[in-house]
PDB file of N, CA and C in Angstrom:
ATOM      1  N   UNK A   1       0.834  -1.194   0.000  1.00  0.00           N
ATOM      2  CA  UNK A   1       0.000   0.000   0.000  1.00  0.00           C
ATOM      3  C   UNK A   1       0.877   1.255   0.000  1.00  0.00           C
ATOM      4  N   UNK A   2       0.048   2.046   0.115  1.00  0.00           N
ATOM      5  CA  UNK A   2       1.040   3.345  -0.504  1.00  0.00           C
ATOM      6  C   UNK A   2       1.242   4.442   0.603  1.00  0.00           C
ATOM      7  N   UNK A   3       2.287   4.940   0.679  1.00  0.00           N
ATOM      8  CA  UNK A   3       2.562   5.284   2.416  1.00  0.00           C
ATOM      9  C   UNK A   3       1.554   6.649   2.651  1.00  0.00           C
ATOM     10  N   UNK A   4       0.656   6.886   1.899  1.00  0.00           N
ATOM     11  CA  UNK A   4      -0.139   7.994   2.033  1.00  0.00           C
ATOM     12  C   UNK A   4      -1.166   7.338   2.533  1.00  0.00           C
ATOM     13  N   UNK A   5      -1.328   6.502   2.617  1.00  0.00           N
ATOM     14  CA  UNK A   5      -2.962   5.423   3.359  1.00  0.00           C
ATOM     15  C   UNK A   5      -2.498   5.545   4.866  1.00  0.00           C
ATOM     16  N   UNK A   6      -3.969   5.689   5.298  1.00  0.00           N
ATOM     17  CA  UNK A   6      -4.108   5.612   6.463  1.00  0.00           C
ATOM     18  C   UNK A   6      -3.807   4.339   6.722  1.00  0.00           C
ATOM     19  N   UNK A   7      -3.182   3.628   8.304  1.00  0.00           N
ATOM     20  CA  UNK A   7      -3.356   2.819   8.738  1.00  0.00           C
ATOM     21  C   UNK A   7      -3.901   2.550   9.878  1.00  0.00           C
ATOM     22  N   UNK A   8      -4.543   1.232  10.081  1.00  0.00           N
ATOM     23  CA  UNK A   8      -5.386   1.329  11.572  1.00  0.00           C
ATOM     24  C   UNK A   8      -4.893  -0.182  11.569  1.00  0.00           C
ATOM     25  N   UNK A   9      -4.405  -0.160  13.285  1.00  0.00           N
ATOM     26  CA  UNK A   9      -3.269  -1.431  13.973  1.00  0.00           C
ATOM     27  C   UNK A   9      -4.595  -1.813  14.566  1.00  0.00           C
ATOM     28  N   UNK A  10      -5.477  -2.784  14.529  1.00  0.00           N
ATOM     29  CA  UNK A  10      -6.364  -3.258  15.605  1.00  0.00           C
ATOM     30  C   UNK A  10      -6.391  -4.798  15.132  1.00  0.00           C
ATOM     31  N   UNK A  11      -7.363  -5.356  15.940  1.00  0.00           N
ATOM     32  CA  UNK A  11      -7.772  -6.716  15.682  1.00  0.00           C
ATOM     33  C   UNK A  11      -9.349  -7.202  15.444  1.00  0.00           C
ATOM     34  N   UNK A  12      -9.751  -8.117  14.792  1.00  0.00           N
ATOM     35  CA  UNK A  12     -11.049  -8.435  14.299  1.00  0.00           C
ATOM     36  C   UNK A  12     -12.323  -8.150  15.299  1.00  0.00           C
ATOM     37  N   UNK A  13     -11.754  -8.559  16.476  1.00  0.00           N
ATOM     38  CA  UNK A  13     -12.805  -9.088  17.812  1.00  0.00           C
ATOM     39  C   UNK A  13     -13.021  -7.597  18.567  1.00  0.00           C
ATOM     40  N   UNK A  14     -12.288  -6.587  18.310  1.00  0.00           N
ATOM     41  CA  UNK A  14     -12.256  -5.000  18.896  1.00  0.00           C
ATOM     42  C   UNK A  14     -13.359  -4.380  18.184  1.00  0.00           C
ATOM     43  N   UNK A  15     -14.516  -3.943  19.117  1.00  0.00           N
ATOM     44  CA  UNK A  15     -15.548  -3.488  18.222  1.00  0.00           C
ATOM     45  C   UNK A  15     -15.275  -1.910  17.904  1.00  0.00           C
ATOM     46  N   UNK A  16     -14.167  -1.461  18.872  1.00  0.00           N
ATOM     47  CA  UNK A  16     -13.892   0.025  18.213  1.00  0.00           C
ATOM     48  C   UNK A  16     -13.049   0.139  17.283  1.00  0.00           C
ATOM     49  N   UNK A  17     -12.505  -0.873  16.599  1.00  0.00           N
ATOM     50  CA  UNK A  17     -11.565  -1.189  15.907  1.00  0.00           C
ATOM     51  C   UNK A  17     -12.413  -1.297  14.582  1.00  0.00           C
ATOM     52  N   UNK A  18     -14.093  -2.280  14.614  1.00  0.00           N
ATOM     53  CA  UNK A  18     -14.253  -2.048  13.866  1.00  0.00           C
ATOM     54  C   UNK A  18     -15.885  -0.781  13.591  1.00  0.00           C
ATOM     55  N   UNK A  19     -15.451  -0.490  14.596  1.00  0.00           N
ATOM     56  CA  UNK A  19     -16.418   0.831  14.287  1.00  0.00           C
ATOM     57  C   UNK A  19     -15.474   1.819  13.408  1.00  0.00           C
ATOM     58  N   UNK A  20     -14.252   2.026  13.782  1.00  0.00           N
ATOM     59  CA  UNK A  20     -13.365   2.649  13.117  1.00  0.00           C
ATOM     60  C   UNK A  20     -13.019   2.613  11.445  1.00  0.00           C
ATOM     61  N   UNK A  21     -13.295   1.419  11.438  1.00  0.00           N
ATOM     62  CA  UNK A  21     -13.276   0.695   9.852  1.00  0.00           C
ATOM     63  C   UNK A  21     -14.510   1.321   9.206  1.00  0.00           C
ATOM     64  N   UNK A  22     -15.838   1.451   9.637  1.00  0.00           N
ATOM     65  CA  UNK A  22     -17.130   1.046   8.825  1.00  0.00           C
ATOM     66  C   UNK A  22     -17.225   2.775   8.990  1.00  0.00           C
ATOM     67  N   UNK A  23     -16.340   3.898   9.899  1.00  0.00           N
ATOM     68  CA  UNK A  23     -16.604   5.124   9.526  1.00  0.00           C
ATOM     69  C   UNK A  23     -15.529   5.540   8.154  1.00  0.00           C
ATOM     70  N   UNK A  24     -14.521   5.106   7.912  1.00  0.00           N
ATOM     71  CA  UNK A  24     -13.651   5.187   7.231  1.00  0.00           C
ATOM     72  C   UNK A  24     -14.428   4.844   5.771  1.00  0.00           C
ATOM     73  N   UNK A  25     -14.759   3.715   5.655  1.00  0.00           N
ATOM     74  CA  UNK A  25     -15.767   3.026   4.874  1.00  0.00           C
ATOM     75  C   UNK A  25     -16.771   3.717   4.409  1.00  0.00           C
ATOM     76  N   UNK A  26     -17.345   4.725   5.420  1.00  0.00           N
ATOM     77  CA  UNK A  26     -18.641   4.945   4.858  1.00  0.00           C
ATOM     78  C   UNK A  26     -18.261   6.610   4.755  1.00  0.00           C
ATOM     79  N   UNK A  27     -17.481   6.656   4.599  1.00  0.00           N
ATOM     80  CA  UNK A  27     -16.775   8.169   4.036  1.00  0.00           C
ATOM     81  C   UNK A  27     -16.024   7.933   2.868  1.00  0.00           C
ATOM     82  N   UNK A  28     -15.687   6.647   2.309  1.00  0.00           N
ATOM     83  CA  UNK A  28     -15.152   6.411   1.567  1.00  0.00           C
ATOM     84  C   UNK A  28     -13.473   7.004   1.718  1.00  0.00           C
ATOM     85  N   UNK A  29     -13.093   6.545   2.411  1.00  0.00           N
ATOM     86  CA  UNK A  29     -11.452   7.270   3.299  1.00  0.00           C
ATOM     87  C   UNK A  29     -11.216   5.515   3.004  1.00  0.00           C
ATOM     88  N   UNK A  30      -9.928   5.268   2.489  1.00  0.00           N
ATOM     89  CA  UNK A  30      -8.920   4.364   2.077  1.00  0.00           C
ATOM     90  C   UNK A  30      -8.443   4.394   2.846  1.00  0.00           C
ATOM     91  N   UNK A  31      -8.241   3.193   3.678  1.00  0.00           N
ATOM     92  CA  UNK A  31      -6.767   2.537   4.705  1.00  0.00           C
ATOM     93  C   UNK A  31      -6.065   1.319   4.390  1.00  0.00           C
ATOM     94  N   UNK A  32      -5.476   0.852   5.355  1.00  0.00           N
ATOM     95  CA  UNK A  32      -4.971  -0.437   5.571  1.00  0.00           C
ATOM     96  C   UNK A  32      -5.046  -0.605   6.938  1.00  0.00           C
ATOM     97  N   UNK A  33      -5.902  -2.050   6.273  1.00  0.00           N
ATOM     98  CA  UNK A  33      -6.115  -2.473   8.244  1.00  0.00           C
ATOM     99  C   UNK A  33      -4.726  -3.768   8.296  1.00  0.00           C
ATOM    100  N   UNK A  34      -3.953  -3.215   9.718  1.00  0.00           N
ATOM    101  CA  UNK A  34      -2.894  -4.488  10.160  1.00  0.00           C
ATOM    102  C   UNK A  34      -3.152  -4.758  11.471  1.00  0.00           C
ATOM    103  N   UNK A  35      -3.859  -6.521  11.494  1.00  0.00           N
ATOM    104  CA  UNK A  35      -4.203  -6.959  12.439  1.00  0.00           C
ATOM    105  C   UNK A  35      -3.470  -7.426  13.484  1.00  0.00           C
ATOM    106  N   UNK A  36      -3.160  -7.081  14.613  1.00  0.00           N
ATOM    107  CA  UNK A  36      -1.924  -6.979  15.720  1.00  0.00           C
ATOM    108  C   UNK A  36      -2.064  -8.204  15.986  1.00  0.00           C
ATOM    109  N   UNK A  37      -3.116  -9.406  15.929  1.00  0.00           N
ATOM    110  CA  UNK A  37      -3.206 -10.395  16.348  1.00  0.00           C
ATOM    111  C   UNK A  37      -2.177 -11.266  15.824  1.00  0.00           C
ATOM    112  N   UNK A  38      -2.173 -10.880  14.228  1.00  0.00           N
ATOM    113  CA  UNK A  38      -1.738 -11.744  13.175  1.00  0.00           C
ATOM    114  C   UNK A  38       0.227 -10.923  12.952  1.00  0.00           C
ATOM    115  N   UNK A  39       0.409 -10.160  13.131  1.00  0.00           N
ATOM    116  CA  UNK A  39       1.447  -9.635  12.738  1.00  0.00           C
ATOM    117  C   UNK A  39       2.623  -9.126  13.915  1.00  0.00           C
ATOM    118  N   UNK A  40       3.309  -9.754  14.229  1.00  0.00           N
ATOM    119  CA  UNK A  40       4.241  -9.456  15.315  1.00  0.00           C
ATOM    120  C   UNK A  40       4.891  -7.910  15.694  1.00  0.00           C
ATOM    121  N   UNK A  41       5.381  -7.878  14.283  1.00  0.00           N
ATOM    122  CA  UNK A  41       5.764  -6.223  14.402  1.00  0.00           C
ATOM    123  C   UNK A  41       5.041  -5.224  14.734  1.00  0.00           C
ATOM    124  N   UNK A  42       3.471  -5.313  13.874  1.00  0.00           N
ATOM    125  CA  UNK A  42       2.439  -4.775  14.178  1.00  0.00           C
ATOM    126  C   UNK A  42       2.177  -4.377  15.709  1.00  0.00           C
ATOM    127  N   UNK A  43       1.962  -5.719  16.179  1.00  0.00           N
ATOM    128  CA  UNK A  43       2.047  -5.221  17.552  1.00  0.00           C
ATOM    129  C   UNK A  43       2.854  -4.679  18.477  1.00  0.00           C
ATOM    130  N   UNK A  44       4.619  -4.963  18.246  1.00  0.00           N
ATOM    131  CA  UNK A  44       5.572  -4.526  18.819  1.00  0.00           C
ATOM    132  C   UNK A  44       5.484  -2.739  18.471  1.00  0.00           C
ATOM    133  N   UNK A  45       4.985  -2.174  17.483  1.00  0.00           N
ATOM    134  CA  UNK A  45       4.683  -0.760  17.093  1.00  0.00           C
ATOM    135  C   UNK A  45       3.676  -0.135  17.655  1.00  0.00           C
ATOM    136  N   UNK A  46       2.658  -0.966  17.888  1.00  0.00           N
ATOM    137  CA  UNK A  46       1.832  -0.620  18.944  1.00  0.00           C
ATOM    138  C   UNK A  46       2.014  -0.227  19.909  1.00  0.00           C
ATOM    139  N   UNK A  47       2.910  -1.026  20.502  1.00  0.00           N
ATOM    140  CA  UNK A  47       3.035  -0.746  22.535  1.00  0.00           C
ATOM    141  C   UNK A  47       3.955   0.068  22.368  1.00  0.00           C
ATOM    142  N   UNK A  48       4.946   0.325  21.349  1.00  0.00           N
ATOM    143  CA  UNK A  48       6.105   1.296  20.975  1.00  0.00           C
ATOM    144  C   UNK A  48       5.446   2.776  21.420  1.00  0.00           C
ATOM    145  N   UNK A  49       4.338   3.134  20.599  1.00  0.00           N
ATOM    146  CA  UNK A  49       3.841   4.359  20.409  1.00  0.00           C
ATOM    147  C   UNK A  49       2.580   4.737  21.297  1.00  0.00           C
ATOM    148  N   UNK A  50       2.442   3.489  22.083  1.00  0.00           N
ATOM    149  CA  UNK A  50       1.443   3.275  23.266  1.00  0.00           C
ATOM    150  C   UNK A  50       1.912   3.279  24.424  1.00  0.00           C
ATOM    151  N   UNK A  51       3.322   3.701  25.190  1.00  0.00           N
ATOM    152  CA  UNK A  51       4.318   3.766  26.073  1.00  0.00           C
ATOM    153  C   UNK A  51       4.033   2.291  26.463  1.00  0.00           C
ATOM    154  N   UNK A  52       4.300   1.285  25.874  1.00  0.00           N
ATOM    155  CA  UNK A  52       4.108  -0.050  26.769  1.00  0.00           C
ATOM    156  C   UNK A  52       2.824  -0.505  26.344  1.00  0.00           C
ATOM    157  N   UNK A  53       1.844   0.174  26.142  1.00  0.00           N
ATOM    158  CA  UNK A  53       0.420  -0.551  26.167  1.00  0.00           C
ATOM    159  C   UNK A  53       0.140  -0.919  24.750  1.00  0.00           C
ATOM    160  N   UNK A  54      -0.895  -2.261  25.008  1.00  0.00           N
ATOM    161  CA  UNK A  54      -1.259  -2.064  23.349  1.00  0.00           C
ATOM    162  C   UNK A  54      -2.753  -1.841  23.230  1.00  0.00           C
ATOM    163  N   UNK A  55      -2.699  -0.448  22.887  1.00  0.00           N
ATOM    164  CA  UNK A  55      -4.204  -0.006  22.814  1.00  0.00           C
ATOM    165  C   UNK A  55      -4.390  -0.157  21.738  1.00  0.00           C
ATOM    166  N   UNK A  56      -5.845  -0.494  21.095  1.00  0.00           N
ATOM    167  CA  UNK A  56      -6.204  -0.878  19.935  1.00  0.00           C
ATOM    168  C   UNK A  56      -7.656  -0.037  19.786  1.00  0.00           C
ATOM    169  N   UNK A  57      -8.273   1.085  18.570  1.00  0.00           N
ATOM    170  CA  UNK A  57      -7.302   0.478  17.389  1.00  0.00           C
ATOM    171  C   UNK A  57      -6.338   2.400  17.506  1.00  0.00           C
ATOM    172  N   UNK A  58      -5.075   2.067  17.207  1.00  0.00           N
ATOM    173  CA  UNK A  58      -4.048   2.752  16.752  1.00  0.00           C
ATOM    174  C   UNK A  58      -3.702   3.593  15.649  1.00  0.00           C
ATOM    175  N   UNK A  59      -4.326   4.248  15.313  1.00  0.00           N
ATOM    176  CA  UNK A  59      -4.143   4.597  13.604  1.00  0.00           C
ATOM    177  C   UNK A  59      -3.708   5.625  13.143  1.00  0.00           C
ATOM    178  N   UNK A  60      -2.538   5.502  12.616  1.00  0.00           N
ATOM    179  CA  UNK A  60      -1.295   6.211  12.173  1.00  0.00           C
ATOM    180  C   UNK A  60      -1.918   7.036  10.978  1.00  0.00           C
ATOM    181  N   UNK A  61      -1.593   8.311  10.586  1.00  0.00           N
ATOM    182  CA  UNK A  61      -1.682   9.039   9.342  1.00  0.00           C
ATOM    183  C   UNK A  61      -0.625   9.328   8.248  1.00  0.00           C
ATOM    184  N   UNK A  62      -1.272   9.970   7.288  1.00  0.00           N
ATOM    185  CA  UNK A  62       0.378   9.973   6.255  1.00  0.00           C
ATOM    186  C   UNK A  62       1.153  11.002   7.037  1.00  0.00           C
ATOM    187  N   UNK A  63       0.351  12.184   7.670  1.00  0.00           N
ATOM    188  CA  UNK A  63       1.324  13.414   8.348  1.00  0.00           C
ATOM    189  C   UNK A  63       2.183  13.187   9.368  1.00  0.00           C
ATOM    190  N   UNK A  64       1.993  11.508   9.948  1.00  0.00           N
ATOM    191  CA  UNK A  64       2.592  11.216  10.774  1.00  0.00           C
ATOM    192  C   UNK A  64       2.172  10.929  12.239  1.00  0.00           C
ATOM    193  N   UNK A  65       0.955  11.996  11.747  1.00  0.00           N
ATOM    194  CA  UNK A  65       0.076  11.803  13.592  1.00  0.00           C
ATOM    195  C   UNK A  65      -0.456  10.859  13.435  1.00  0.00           C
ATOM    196  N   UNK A  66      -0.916  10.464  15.318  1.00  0.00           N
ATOM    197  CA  UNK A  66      -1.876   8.755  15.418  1.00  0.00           C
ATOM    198  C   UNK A  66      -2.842   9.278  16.279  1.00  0.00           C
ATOM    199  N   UNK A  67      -3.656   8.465  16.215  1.00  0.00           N
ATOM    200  CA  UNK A  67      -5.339   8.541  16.845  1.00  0.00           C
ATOM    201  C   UNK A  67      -4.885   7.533  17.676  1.00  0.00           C
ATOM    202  N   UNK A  68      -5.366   7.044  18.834  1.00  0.00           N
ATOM    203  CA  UNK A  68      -5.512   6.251  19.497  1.00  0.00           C
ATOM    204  C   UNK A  68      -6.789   6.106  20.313  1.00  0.00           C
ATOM    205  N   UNK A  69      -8.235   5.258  20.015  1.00  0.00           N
ATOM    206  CA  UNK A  69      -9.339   4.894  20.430  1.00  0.00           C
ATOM    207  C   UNK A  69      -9.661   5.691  19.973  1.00  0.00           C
ATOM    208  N   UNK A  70      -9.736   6.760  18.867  1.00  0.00           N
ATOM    209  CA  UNK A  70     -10.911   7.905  18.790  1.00  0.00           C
ATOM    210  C   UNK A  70     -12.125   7.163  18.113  1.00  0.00           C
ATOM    211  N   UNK A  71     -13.069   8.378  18.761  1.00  0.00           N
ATOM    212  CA  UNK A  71     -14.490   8.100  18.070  1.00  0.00           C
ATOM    213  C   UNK A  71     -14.326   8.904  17.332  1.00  0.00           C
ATOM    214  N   UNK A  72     -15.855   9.123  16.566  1.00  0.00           N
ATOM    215  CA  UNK A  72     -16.458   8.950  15.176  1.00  0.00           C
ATOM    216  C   UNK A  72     -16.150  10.607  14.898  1.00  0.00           C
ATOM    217  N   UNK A  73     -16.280  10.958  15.798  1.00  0.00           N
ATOM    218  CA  UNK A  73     -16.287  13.023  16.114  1.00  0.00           C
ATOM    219  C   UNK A  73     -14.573  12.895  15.980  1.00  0.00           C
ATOM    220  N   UNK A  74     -14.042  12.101  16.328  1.00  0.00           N
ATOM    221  CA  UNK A  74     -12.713  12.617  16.243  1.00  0.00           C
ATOM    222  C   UNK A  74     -11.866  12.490  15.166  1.00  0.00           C
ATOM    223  N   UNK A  75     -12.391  11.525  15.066  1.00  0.00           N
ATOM    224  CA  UNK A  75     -11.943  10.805  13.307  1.00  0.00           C
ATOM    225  C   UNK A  75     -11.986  12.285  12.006  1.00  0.00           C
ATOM    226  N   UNK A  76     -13.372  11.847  12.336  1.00  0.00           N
ATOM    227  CA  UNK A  76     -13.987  13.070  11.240  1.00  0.00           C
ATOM    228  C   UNK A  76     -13.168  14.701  11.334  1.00  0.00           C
ATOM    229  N   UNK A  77     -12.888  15.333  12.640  1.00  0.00           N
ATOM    230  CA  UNK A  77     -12.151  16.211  12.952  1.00  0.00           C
ATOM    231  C   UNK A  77     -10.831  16.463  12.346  1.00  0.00           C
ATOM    232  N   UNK A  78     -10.311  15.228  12.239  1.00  0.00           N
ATOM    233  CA  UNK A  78      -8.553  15.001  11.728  1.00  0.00           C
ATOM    234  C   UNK A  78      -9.066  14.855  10.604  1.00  0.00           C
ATOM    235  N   UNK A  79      -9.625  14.089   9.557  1.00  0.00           N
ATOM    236  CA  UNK A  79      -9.768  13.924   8.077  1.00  0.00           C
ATOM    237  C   UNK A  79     -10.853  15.222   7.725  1.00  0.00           C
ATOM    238  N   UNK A  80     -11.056  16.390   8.548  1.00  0.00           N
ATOM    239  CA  UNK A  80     -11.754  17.311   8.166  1.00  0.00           C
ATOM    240  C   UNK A  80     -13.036  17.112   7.466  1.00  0.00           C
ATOM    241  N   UNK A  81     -13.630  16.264   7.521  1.00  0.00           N
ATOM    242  CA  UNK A  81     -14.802  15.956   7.379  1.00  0.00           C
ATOM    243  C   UNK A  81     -16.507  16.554   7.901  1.00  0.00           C
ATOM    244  N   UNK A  82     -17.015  17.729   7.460  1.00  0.00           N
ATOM    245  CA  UNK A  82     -17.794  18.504   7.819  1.00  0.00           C
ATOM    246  C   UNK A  82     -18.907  17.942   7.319  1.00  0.00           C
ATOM    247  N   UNK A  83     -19.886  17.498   8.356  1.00  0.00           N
ATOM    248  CA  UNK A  83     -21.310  17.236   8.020  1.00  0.00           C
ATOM    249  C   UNK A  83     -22.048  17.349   8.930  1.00  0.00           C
ATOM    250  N   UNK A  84     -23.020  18.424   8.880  1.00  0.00           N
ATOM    251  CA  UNK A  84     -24.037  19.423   9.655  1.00  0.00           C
ATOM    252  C   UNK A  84     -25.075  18.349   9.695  1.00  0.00           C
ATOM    253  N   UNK A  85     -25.072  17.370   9.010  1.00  0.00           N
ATOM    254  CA  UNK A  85     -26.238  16.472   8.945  1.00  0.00           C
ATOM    255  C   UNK A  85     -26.722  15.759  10.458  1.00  0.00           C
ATOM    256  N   UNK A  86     -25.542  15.069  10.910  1.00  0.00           N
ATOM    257  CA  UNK A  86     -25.798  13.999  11.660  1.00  0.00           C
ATOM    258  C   UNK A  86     -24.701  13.966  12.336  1.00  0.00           C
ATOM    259  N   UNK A  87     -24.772  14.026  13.633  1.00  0.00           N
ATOM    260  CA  UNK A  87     -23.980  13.952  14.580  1.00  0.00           C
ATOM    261  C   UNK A  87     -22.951  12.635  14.950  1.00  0.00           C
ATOM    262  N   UNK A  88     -21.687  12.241  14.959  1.00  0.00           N
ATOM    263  CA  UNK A  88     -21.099  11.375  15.183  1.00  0.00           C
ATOM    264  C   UNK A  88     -21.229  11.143  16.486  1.00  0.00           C
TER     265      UNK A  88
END
């Protein structure tokens, strides 16, 4: 993938992990999901940038900044996403 994609470090069974997915999704916002379960490094980058912890889901940007657990309001905030419609 292309280092301008978002990435989000979580695992299948994390429902904020995949709430995180299905807002991305339904904004049509391109990532890459790397599942910490399945990928060693993955997770060793996790607790790296988590002082020790592995909070999930983790999700790194191309600018370099990371989200860690945000909701739907926060998401939208960082990808500048303005919609008066409906409240996250």
């Amino acid at each position: 993938m292309a280092e301008e994609t978002i990435k989000i470090y979580g695992a299948d069974w994390c429902p904020d992990c995949r709430r995180s997915k299905a807002f991305l999704e339904e904004h049509q916002v391109a990532y890459e999901w790397i599942d910490v379960d399945q990928d060693g490094e993955a997770q060793t980058y996790v607790r790296r940038v988590n002082n020790g912890r592995r909070i999930i889901p983790t999700i790194l940007f191309p600018d370099g900044s990371i989200l860690v657990e945000p909701g739907n309001a926060e998401l939208a905030k960082k990808l500048e996403l303005l919609d008066k419609t409906r409240r996250f």
